[in-house]
N, C-alpha and C. Protein backbone atom coordinates (compact mmCIF):
# COMPACT_ATOMS: atom_id res chain seq x y z
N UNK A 1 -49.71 48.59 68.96
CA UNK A 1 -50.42 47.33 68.91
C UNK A 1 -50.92 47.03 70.33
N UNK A 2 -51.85 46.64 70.74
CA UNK A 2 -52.81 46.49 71.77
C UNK A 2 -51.96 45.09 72.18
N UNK A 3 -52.36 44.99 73.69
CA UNK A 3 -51.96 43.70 74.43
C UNK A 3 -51.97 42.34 74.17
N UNK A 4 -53.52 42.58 73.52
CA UNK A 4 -54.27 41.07 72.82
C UNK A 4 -53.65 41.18 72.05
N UNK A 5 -53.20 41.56 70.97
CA UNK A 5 -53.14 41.31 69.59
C UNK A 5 -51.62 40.87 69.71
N UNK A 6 -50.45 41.63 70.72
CA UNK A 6 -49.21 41.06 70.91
C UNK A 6 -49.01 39.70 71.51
N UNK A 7 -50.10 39.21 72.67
CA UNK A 7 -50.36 38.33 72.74
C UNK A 7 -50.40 37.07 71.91
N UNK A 8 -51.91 37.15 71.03
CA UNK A 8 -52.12 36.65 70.08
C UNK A 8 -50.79 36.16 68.87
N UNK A 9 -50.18 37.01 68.78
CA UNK A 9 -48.99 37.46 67.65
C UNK A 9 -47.54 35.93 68.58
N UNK A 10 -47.34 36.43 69.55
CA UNK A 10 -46.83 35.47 70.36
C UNK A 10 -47.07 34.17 70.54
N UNK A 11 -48.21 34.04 70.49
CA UNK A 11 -49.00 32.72 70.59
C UNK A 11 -49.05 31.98 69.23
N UNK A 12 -49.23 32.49 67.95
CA UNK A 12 -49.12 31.91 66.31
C UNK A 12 -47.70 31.87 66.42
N UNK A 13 -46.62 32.64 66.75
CA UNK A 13 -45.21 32.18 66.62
C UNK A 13 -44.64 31.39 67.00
N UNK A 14 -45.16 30.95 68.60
CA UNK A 14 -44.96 29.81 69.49
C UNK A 14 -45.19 28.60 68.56
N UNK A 15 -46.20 28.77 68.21
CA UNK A 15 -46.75 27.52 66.82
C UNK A 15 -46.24 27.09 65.90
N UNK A 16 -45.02 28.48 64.94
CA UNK A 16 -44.29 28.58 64.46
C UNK A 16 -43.14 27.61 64.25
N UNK A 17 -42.67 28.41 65.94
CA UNK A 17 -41.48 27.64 66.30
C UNK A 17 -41.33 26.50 67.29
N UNK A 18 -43.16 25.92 67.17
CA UNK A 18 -42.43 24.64 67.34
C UNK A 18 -42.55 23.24 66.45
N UNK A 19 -42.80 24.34 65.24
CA UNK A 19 -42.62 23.32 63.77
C UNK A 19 -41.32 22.45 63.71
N UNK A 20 -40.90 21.50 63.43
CA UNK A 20 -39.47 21.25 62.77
C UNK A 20 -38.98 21.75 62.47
N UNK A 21 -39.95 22.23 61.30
CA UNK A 21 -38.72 23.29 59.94
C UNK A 21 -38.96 24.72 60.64
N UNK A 22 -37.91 24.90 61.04
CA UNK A 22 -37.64 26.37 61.28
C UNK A 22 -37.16 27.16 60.23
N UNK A 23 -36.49 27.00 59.57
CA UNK A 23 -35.90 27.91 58.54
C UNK A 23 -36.26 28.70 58.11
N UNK A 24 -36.81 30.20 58.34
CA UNK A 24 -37.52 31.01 57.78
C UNK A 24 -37.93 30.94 56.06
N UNK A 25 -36.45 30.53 55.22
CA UNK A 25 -36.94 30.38 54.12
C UNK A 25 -37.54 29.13 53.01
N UNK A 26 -37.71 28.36 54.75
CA UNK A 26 -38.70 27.30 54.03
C UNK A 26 -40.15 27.19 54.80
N UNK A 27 -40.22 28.35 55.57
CA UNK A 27 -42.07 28.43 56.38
C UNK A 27 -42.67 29.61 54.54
N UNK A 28 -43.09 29.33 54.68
CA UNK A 28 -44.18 30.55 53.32
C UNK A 28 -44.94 31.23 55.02
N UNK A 29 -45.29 32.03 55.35
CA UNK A 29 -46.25 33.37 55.94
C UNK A 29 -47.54 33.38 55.56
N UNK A 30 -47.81 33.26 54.38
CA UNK A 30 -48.55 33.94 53.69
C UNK A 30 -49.65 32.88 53.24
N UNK A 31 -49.29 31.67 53.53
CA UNK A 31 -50.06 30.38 54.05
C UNK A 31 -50.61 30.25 54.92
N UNK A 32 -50.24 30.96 55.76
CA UNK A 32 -51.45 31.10 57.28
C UNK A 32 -51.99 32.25 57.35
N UNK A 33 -53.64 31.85 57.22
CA UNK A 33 -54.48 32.95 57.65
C UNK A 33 -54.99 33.48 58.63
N UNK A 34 -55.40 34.45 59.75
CA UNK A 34 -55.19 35.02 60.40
C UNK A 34 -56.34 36.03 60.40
N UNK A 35 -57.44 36.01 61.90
CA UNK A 35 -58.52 37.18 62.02
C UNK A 35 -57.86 38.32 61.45
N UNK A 36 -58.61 39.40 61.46
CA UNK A 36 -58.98 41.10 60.68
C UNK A 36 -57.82 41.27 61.79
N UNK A 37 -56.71 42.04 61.82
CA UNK A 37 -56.15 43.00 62.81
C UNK A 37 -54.77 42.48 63.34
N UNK A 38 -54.70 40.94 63.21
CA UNK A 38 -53.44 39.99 63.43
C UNK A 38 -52.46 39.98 62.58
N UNK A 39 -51.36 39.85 62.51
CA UNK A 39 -50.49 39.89 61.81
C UNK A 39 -49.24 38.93 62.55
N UNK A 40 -48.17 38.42 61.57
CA UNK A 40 -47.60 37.24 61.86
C UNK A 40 -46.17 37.43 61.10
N UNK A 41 -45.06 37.84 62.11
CA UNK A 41 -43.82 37.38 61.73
C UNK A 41 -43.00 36.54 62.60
N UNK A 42 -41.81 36.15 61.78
CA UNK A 42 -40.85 35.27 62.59
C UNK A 42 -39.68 36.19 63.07
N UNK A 43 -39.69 35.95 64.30
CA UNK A 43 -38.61 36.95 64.67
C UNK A 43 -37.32 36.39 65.44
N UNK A 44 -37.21 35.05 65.39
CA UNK A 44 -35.72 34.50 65.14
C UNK A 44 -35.69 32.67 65.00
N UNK A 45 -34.97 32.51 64.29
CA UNK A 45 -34.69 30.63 64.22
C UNK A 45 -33.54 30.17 65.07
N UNK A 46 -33.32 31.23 66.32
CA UNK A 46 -32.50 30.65 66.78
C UNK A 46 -32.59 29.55 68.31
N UNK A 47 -33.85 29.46 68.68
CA UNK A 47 -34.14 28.89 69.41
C UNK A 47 -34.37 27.51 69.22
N UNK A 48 -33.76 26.57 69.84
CA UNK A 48 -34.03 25.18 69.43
C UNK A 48 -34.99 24.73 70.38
N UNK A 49 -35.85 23.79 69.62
CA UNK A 49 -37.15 22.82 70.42
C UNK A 49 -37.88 24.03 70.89
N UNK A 50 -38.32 25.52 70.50
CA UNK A 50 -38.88 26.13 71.17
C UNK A 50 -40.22 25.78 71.55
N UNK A 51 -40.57 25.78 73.02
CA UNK A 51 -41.81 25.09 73.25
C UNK A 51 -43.05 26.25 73.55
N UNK A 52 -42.76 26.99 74.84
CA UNK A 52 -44.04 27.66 75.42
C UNK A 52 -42.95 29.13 75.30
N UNK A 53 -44.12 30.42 75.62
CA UNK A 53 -43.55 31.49 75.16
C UNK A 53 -44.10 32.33 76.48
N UNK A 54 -43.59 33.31 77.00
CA UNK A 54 -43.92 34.03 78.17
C UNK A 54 -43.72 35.87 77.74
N UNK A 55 -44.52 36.55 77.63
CA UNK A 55 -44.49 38.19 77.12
C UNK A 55 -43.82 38.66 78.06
N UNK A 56 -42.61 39.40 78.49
CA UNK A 56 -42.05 40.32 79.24
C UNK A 56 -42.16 41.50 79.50
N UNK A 57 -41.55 42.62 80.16
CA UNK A 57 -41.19 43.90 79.96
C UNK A 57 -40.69 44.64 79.10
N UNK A 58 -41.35 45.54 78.83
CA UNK A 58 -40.43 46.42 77.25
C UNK A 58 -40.26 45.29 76.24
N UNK A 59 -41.58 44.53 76.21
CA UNK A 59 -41.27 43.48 74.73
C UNK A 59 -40.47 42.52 74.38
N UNK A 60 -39.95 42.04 75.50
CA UNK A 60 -39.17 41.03 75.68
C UNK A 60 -39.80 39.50 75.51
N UNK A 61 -39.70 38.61 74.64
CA UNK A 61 -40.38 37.35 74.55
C UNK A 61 -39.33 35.92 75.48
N UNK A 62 -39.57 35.56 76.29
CA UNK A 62 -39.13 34.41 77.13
C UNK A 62 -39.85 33.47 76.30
N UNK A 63 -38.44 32.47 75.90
CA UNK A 63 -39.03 31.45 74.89
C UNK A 63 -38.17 30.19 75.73
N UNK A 64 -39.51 29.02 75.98
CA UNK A 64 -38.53 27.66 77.11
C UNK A 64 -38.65 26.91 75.48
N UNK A 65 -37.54 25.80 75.86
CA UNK A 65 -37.13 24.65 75.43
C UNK A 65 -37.50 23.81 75.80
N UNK A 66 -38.24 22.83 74.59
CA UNK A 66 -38.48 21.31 75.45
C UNK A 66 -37.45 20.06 75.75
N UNK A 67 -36.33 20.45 74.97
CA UNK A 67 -35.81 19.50 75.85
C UNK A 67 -34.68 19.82 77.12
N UNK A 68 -33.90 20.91 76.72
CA UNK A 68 -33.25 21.74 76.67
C UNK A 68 -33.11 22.12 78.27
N UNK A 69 -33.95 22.56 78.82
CA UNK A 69 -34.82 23.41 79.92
C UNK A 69 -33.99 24.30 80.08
N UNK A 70 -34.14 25.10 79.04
CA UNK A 70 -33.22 26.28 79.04
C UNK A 70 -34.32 27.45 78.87
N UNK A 71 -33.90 28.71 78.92
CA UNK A 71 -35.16 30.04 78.32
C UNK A 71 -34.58 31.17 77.80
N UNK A 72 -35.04 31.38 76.51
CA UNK A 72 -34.15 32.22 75.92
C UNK A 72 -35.40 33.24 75.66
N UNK A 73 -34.14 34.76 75.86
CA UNK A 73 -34.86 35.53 75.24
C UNK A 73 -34.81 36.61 74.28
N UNK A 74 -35.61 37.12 73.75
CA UNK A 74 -35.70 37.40 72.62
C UNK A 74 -36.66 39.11 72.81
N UNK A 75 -35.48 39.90 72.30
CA UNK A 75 -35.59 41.20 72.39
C UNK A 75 -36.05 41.58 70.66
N UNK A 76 -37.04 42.54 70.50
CA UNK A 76 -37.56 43.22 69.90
C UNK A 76 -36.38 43.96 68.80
């Protein structure tokens, strides 16, 4: 997967998770549509208030908290 598109992918999850409802099995996926080439999963509910998202090394996602000011991260 190309830079942009992990990017991109990072950026709709950020959005994700900073819904209320986190619960994976109460978001539907398949409700949000998405350009030719994007694709969209959730890859953990364990972050609370997740606010802004930062791409790392070897795929590492740095996820801050808004209230929290904490940064968690989140390995592949």
């Amino acid at each position: 997967m190309s830079p942009i598109k992990i990017v991109s992918c990072v950026l709709v999850a950020g959005l994700l998770l900073s819904l209320k409802v986190i619960a994976q099995s109460e978001l539907d996926l398949a409700d949000i549509r998405l350009p030719p080439g994007l694709a969209i999963e959730i890859w953990t509910d364990e972050v609370p208030n997740a606010r802004s998202m930062a791409l790392g090394a070897n795929g590492t996602v740095f996820v801050g908290t808004r209230r929290d000011g904490r940064v968690y991260a989140v390995v592949p």
